[in-house]
PDB file of N, CA and C in Angstrom:
ATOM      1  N   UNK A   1      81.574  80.109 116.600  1.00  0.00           N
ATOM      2  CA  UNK A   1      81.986  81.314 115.932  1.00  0.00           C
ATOM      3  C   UNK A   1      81.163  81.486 114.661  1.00  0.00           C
ATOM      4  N   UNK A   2      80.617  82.872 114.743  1.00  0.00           N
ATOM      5  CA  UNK A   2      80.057  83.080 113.236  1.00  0.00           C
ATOM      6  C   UNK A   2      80.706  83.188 112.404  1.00  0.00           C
ATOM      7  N   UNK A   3      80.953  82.991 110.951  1.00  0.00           N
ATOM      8  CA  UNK A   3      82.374  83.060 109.653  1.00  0.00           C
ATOM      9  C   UNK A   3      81.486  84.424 109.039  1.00  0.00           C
ATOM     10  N   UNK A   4      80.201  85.041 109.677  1.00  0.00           N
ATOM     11  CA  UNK A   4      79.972  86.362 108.574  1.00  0.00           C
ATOM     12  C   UNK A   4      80.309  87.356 109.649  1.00  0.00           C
ATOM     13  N   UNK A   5      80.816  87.006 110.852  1.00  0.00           N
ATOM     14  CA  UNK A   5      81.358  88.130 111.426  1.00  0.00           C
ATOM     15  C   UNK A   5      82.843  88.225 111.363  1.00  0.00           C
ATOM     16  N   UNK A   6      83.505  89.881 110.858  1.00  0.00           N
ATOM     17  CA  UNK A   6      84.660  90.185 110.421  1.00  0.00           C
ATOM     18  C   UNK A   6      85.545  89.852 111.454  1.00  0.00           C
ATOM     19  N   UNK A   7      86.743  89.330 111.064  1.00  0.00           N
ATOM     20  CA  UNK A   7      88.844  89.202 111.303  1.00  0.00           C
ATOM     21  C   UNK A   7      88.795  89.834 111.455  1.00  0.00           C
ATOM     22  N   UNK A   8      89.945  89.865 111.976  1.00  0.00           N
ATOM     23  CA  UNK A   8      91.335  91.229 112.092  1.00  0.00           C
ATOM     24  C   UNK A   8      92.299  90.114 111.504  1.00  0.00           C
ATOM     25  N   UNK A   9      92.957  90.202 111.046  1.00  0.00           N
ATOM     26  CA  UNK A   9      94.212  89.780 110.411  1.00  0.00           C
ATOM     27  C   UNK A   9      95.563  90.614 110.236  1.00  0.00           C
ATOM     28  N   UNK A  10      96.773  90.540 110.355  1.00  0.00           N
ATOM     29  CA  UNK A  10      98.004  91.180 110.179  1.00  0.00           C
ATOM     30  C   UNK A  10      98.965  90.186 108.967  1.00  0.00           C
ATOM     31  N   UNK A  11      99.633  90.827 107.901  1.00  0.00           N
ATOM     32  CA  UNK A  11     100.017  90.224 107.435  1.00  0.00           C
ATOM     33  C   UNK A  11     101.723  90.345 108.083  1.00  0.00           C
ATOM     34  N   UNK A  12     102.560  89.723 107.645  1.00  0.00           N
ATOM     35  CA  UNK A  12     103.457  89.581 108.282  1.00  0.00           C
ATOM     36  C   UNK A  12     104.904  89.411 107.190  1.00  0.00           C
ATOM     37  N   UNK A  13     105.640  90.669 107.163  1.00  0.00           N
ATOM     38  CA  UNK A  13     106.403  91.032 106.165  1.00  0.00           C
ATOM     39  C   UNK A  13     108.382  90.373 107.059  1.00  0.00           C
ATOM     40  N   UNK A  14     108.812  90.338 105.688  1.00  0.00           N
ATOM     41  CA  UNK A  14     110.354  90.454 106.515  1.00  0.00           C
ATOM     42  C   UNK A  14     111.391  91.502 106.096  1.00  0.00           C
ATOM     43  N   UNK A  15     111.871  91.907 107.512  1.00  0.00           N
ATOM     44  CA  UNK A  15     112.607  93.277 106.990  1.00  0.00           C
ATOM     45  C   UNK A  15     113.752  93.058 107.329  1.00  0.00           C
ATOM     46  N   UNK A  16     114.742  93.986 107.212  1.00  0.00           N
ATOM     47  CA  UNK A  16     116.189  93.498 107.532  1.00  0.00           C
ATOM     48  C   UNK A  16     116.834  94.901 108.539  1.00  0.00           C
ATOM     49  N   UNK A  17     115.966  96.246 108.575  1.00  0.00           N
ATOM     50  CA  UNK A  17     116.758  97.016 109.060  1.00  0.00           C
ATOM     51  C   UNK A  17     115.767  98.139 109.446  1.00  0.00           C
ATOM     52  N   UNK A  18     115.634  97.940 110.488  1.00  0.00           N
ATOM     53  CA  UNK A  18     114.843  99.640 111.132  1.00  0.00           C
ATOM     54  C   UNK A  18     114.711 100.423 110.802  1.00  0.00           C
ATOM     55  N   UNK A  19     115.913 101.368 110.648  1.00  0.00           N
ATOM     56  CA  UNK A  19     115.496 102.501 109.871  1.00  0.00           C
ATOM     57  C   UNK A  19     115.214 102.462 108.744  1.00  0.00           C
ATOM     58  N   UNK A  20     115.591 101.850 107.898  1.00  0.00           N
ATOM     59  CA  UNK A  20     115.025 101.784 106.425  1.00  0.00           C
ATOM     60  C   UNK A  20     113.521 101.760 106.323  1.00  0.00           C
ATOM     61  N   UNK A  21     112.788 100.726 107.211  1.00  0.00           N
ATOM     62  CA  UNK A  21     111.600 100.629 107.350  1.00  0.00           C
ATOM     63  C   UNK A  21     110.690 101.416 108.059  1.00  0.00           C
ATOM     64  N   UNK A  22     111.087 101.867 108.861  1.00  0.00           N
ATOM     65  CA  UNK A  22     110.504 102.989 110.133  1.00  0.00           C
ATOM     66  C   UNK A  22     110.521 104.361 108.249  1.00  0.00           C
ATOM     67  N   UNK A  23     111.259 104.943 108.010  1.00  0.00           N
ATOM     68  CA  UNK A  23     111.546 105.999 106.473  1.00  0.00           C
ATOM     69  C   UNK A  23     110.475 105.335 105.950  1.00  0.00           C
ATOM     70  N   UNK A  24     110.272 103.857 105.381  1.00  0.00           N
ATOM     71  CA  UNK A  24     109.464 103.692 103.844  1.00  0.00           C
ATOM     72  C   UNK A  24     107.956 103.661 104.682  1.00  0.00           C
ATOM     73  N   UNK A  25     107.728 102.523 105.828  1.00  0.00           N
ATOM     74  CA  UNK A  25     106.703 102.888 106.079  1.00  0.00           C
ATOM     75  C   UNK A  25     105.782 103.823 106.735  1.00  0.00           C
ATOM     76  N   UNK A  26     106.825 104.088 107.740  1.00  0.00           N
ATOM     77  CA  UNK A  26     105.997 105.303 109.059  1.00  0.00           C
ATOM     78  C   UNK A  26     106.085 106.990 108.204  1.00  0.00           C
ATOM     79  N   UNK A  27     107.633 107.113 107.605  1.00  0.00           N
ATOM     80  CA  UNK A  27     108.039 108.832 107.521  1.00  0.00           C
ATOM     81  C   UNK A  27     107.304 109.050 106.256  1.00  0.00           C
ATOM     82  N   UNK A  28     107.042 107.923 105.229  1.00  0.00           N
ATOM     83  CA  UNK A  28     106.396 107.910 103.424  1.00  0.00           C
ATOM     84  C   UNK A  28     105.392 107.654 103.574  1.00  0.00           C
ATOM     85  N   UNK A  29     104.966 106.627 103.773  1.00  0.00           N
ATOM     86  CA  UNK A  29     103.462 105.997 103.396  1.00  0.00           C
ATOM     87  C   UNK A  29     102.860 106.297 104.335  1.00  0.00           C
ATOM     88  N   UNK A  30     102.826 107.011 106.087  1.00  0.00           N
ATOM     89  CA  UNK A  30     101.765 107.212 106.930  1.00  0.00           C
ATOM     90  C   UNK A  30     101.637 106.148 108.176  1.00  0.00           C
ATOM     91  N   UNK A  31     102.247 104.994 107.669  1.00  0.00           N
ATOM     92  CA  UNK A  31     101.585 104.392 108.850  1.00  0.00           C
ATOM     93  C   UNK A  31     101.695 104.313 110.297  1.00  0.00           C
ATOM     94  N   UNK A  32     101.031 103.667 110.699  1.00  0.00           N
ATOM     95  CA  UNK A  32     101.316 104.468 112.563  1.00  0.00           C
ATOM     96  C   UNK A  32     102.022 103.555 113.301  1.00  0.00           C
ATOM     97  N   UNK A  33     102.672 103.118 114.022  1.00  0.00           N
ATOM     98  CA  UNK A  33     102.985 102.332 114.725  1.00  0.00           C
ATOM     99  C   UNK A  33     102.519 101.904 115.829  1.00  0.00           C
ATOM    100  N   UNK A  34     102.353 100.314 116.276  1.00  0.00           N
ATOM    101  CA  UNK A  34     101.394 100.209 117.278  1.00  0.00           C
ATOM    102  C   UNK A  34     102.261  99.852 118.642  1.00  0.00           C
ATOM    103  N   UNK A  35     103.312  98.894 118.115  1.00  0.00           N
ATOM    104  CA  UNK A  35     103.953  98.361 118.978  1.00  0.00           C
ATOM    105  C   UNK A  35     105.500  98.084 118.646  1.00  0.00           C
ATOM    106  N   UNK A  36     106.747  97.871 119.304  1.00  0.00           N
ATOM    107  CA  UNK A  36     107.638  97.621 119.108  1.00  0.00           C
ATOM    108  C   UNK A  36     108.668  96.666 119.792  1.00  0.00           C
ATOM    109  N   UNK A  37     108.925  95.471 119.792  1.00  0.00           N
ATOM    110  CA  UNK A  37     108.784  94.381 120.138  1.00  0.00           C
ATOM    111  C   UNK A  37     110.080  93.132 120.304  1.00  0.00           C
ATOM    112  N   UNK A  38     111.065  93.332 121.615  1.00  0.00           N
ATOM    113  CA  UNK A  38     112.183  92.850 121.410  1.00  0.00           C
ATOM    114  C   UNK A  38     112.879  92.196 122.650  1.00  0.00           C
ATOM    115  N   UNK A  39     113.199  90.588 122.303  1.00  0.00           N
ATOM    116  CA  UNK A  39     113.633  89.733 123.668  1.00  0.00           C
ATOM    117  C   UNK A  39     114.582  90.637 124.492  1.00  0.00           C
ATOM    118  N   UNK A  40     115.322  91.727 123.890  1.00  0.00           N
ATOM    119  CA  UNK A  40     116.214  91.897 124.857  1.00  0.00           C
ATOM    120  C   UNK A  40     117.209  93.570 123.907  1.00  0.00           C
ATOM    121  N   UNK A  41     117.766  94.290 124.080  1.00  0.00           N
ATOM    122  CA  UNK A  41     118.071  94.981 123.785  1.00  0.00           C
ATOM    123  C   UNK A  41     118.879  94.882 122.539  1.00  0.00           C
ATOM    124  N   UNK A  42     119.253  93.636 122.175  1.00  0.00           N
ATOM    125  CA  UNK A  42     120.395  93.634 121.184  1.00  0.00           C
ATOM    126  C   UNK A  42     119.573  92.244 119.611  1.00  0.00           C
ATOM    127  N   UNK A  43     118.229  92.187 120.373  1.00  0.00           N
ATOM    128  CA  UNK A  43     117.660  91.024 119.698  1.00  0.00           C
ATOM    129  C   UNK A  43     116.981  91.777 118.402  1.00  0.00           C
ATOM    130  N   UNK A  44     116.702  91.066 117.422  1.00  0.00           N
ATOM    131  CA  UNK A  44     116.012  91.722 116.404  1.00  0.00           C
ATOM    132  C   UNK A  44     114.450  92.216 116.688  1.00  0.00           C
ATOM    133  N   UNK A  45     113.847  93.152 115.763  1.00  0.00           N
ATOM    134  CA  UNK A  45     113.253  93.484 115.741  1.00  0.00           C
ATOM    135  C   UNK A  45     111.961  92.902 115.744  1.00  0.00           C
ATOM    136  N   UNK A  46     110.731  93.155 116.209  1.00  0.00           N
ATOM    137  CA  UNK A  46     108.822  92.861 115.764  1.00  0.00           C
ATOM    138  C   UNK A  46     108.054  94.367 115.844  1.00  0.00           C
ATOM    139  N   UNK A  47     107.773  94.696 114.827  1.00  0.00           N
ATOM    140  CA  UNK A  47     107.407  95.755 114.739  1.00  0.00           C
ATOM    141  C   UNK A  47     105.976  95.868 113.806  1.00  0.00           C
ATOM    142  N   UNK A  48     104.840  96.106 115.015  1.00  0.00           N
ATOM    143  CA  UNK A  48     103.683  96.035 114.557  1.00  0.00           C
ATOM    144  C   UNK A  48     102.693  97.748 114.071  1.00  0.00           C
ATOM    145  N   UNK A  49     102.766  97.634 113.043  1.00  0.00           N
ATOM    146  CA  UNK A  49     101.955  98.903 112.554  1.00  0.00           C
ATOM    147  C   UNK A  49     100.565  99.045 111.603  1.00  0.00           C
ATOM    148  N   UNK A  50      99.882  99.977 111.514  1.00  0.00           N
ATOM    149  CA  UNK A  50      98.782  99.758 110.768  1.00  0.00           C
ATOM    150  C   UNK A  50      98.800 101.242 109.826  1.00  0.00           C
ATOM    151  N   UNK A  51      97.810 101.146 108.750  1.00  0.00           N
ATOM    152  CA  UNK A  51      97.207 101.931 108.085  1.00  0.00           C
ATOM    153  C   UNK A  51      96.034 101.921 108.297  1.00  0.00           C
ATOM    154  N   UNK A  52      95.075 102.950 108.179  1.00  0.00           N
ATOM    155  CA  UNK A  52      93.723 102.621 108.307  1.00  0.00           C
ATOM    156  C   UNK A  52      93.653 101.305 109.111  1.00  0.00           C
ATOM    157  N   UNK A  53      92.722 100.613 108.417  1.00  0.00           N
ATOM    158  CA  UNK A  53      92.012  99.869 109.395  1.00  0.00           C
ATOM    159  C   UNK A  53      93.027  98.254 108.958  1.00  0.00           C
ATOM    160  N   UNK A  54      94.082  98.076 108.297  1.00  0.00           N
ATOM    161  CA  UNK A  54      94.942  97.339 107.781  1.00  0.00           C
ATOM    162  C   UNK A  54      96.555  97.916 108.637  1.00  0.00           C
ATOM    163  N   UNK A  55      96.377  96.262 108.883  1.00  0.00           N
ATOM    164  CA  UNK A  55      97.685  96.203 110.100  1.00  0.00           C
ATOM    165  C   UNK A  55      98.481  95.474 109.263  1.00  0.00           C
ATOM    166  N   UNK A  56      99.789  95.625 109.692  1.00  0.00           N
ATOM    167  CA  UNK A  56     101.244  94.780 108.955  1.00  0.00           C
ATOM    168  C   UNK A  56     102.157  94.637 109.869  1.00  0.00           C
ATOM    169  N   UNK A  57     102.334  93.520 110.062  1.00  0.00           N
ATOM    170  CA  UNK A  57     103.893  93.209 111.439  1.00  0.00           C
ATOM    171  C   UNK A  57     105.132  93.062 110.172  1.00  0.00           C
ATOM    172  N   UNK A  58     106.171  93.797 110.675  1.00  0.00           N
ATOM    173  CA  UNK A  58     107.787  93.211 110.055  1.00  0.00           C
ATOM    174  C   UNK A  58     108.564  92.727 111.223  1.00  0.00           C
ATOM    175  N   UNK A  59     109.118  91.822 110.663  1.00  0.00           N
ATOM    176  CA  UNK A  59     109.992  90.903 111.713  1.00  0.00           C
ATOM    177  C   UNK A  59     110.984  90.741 110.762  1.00  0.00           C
ATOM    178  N   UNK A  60     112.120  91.234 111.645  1.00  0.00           N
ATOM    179  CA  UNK A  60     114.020  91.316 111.363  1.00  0.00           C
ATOM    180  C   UNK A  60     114.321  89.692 111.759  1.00  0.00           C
ATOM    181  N   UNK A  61     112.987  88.749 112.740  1.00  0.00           N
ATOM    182  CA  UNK A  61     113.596  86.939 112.813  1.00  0.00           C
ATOM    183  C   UNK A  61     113.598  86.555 111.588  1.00  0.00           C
ATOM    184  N   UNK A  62     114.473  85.692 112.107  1.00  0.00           N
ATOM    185  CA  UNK A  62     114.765  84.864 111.238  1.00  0.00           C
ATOM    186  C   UNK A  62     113.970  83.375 110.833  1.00  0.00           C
ATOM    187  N   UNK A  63     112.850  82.712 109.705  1.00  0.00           N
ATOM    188  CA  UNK A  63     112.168  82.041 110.003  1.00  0.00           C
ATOM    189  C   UNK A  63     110.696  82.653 109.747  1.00  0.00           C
ATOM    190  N   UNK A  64     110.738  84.087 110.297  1.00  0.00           N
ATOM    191  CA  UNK A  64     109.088  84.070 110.760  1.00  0.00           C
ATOM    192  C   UNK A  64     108.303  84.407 109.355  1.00  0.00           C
ATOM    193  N   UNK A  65     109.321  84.885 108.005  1.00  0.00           N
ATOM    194  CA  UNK A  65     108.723  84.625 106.651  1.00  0.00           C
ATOM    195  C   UNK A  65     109.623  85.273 105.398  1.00  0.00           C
ATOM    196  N   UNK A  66     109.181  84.805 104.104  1.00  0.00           N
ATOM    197  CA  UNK A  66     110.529  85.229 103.195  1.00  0.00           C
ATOM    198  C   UNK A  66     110.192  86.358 102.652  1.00  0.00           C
ATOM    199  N   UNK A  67     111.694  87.340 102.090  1.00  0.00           N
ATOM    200  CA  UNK A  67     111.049  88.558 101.548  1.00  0.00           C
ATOM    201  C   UNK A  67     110.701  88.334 100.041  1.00  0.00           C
ATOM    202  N   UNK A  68     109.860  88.923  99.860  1.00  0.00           N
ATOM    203  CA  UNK A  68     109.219  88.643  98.252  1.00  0.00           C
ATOM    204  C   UNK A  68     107.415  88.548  98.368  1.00  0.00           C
ATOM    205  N   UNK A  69     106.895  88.810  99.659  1.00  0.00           N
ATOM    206  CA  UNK A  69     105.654  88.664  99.866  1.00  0.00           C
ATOM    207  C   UNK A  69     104.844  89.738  99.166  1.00  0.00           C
ATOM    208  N   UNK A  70     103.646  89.865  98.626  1.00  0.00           N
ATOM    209  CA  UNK A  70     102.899  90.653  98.161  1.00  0.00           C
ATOM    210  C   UNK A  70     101.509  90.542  98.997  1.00  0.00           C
ATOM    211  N   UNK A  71     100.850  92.067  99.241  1.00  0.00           N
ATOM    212  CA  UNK A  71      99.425  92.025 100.190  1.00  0.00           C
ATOM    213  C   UNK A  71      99.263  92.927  99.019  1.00  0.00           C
ATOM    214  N   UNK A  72      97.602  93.172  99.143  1.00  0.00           N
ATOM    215  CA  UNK A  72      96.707  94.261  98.766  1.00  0.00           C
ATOM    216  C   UNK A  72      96.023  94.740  99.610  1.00  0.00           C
ATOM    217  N   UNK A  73      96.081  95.995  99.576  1.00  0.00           N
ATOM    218  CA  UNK A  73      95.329  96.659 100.700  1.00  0.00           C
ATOM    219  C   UNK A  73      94.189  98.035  99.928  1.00  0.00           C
ATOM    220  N   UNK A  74      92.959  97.613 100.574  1.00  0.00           N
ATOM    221  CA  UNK A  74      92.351  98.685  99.579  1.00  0.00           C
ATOM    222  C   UNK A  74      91.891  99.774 100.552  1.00  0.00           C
ATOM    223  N   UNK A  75      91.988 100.482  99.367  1.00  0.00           N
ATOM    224  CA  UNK A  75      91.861 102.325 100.644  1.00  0.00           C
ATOM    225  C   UNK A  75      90.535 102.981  99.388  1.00  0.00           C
ATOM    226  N   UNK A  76      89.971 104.229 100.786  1.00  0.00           N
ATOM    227  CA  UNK A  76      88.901 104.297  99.981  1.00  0.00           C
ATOM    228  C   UNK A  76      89.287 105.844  98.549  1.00  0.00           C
ATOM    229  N   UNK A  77      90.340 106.054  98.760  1.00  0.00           N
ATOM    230  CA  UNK A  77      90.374 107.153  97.718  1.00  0.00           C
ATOM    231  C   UNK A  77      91.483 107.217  96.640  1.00  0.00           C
ATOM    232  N   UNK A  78      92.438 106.162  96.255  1.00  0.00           N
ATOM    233  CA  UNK A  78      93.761 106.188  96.111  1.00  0.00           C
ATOM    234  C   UNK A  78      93.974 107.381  95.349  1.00  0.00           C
ATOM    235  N   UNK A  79      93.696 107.624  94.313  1.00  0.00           N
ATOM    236  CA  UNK A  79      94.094 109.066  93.604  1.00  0.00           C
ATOM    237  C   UNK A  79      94.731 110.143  94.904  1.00  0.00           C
ATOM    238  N   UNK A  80      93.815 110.612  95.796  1.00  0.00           N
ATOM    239  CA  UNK A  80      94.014 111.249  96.838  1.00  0.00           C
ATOM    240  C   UNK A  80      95.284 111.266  97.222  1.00  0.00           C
ATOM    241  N   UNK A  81      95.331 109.943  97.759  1.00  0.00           N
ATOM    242  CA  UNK A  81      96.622 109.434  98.718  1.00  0.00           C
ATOM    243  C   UNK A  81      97.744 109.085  97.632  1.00  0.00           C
ATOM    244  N   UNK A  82      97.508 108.673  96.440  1.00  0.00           N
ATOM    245  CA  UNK A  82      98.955 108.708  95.991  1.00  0.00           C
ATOM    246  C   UNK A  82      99.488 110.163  95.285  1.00  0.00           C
ATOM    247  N   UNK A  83      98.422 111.132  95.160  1.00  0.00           N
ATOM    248  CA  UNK A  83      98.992 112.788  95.027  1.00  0.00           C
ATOM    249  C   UNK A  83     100.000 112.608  96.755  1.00  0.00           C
ATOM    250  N   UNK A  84      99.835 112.468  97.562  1.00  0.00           N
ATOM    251  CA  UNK A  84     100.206 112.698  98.831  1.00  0.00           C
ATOM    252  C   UNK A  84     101.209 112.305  99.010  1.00  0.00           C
ATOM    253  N   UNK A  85     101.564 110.982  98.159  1.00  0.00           N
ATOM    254  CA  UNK A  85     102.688 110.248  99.143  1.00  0.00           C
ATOM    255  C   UNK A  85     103.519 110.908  97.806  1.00  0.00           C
ATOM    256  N   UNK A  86     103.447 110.794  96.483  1.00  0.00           N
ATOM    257  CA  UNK A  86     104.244 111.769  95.196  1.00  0.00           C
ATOM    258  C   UNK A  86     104.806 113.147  95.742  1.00  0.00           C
ATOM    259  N   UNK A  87     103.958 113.922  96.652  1.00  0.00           N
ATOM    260  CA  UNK A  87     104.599 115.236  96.933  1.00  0.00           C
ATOM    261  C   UNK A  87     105.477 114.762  97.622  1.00  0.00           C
ATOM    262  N   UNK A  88     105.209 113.467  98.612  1.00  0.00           N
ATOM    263  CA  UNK A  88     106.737 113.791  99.583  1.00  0.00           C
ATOM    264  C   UNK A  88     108.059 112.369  99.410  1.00  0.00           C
ATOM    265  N   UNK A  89     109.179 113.484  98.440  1.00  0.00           N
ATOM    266  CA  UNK A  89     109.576 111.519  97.476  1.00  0.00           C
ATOM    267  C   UNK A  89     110.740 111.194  98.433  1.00  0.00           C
ATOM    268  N   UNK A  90     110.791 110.015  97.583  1.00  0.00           N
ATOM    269  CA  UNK A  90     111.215 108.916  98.369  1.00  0.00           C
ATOM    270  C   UNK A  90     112.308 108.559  97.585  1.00  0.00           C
ATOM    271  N   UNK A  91     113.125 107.781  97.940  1.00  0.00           N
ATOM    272  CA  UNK A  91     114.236 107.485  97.019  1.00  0.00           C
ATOM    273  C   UNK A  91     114.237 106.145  95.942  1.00  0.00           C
ATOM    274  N   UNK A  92     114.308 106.325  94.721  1.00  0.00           N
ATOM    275  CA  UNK A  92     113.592 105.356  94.055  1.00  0.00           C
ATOM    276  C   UNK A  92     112.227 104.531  94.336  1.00  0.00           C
ATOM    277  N   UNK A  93     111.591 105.456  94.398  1.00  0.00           N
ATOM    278  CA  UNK A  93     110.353 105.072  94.494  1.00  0.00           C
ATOM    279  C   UNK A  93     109.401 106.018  94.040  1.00  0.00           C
ATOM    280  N   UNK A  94     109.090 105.829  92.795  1.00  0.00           N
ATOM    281  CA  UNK A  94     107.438 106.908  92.122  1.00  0.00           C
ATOM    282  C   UNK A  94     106.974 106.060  91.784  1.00  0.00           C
ATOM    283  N   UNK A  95     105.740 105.828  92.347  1.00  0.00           N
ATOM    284  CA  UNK A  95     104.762 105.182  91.864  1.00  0.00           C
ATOM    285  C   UNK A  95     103.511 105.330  90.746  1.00  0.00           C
ATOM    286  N   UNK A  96     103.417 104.831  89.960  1.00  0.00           N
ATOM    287  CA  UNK A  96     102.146 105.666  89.321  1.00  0.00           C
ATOM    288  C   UNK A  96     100.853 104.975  89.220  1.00  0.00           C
ATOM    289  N   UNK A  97      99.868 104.892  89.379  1.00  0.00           N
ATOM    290  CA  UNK A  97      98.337 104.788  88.848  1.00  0.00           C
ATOM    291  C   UNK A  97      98.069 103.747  87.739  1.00  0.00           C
ATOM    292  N   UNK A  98      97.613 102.502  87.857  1.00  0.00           N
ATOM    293  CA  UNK A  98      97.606 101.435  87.061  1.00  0.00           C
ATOM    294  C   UNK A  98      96.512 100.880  86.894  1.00  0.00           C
ATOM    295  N   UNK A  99      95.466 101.392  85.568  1.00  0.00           N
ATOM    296  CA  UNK A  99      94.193 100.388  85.472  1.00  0.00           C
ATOM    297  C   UNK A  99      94.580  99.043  85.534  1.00  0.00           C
ATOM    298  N   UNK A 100      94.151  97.811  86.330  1.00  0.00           N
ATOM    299  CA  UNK A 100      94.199  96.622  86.238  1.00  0.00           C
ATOM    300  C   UNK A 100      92.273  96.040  85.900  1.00  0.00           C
ATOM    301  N   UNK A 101      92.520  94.797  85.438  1.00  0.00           N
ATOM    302  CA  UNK A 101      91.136  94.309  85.339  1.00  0.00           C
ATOM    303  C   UNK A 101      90.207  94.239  86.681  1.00  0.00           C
ATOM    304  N   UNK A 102      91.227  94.345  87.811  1.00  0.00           N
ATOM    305  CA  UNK A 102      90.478  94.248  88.995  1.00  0.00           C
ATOM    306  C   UNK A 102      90.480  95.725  89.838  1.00  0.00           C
ATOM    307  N   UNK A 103      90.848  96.402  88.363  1.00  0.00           N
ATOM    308  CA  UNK A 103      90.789  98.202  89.363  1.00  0.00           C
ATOM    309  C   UNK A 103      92.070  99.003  89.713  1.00  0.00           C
ATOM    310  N   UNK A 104      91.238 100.344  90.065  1.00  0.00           N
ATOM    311  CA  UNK A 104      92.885 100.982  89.731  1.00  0.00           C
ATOM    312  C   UNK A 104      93.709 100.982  90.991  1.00  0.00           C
ATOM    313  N   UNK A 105      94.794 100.861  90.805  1.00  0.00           N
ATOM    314  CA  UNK A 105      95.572 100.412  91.545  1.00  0.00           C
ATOM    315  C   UNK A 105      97.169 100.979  91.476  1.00  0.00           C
ATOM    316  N   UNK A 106      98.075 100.860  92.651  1.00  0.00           N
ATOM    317  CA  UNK A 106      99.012 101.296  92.735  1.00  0.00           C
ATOM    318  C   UNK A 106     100.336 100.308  93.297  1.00  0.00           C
ATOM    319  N   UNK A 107     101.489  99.687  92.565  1.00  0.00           N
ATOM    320  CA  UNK A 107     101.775  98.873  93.721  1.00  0.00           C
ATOM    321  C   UNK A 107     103.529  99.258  93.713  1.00  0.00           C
ATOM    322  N   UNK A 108     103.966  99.382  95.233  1.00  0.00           N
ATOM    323  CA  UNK A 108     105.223  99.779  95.873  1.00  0.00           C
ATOM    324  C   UNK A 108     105.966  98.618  96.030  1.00  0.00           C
ATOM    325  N   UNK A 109     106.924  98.520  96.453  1.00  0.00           N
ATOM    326  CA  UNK A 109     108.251  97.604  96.905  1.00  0.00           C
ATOM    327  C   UNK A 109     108.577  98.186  98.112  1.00  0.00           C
ATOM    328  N   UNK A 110     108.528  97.453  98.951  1.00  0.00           N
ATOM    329  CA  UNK A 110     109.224  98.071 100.327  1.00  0.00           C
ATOM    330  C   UNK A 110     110.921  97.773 100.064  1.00  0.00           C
ATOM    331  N   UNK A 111     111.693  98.277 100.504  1.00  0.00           N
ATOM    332  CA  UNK A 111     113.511  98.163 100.756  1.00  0.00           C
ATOM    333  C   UNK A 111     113.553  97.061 101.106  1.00  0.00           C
ATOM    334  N   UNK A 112     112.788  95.722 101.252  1.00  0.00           N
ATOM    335  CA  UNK A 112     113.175  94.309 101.825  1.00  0.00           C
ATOM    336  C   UNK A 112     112.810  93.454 100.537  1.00  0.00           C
ATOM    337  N   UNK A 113     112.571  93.987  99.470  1.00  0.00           N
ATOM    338  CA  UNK A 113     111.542  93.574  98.584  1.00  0.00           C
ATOM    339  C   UNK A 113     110.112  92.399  98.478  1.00  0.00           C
ATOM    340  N   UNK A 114     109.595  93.253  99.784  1.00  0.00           N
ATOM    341  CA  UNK A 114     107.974  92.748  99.697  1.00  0.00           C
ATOM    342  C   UNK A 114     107.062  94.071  99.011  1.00  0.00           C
ATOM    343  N   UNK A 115     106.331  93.556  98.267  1.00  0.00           N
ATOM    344  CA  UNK A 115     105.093  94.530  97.518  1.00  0.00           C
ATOM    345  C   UNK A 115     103.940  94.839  98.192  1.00  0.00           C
ATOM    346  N   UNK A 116     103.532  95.909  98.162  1.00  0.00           N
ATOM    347  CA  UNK A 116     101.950  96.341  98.350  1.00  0.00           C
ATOM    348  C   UNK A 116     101.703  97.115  96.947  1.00  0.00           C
ATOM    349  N   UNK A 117      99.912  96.627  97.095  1.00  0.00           N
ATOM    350  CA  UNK A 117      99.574  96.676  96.119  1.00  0.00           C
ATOM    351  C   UNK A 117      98.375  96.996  96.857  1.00  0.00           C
ATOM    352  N   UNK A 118      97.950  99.012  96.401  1.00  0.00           N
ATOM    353  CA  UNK A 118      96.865  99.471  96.856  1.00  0.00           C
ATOM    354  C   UNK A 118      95.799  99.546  95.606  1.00  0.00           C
ATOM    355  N   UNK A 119      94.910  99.541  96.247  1.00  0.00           N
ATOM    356  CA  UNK A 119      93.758  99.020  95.783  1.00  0.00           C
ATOM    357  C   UNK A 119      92.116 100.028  95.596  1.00  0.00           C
ATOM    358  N   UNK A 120      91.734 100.972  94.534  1.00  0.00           N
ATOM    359  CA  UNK A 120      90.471 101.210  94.964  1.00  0.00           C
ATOM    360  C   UNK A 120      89.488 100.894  95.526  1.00  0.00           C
ATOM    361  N   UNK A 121      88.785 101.340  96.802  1.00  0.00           N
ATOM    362  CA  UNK A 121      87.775 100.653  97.115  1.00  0.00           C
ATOM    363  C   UNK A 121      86.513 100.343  96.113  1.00  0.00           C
ATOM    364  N   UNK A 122      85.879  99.499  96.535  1.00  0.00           N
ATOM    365  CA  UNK A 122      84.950  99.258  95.327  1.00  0.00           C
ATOM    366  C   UNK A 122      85.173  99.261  93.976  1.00  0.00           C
ATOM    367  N   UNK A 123      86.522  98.657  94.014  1.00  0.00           N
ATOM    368  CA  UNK A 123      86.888  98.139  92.053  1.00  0.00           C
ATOM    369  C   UNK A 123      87.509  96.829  92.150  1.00  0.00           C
ATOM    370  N   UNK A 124      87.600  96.085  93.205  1.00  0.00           N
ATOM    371  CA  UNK A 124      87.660  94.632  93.439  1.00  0.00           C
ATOM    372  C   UNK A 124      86.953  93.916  93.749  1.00  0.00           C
TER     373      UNK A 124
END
C-alpha cells in the first residue's frame, strides 16, 4: 500500500435518538444519508451519512463510542454555508464565525453532545 495515496475514513459519533439527529444533521446542516442500518426492527440504530466528501456514522449501540467526541471538517467556503445554515434556525443553536490561530472556523454541538468544528479550507 502506498501511505501518499488518500483514505476514506468515517468518524463515528454516538447518538441516542433518530429523530433528533435525522433534524440536526440531515433537515439543518445538509447532510445526505447513505445508509441505514439495523439487526432487526426494534434494534438500535447505524446510521451512515456524509457531507461533501466527509462521512460520519452515528450509532444508538451501545459500546461503539462515548458522547463528547469532537471532528473537524473543512469545507471550502464556510462564510457561505454558515449564512445558509443561520437562515434556516435551529433550536438553540446559532453559531457564529470564530478567528482561531488555525483559521476561521465555526463549531456546533450535535443534541448527543459531540462537536463539529468546521473549518476554512486552506487556513489549517
Amino acid at each position: 500500500m502506498n501511505p501518499t495515496t488518500p483514505f476514506r475514513s468515517a468518524s463515528v459519533f454516538r447518538s441516542f435518538n433518530e429523530e433528533l439527529a435525522k433534524a440536526f444533521y440531515v433537515d439543518w446542516l445538509g447532510f445526505t444519508i447513505d445508509f441505514e442500518h439495523r439487526t432487526s426492527p426494534d434494534a438500535p440504530l447505524y446510521l451512515g451519512l456524509h457531507l461533501g466528501q466527509f462521512s460520519l456514522h452515528l450509532s444508538e449501540h451501545y459500546g461503539d463510542c462515548a458522547p463528547g467526541g469532537m471532528v473537524m471538517i473543512w469545507l471550502p467556503n464556510l462564510t457561505d454555508w454558515h449564512s445558509e445554515i443561520i437562515a434556516k434556525p435551529y433550536p438553540n443553536n446559532r453559531p457564529g464565525l470564530v478567528n482561531e490561530p488555525f483559521g476561521l472556523c465555526m463549531t456546533l454541538s450535535d443534541p448527543f453532545f459531540n462537536r463539529l468544528r468546521f473549518v476554512q479550507s486552506g487556513t489549517a
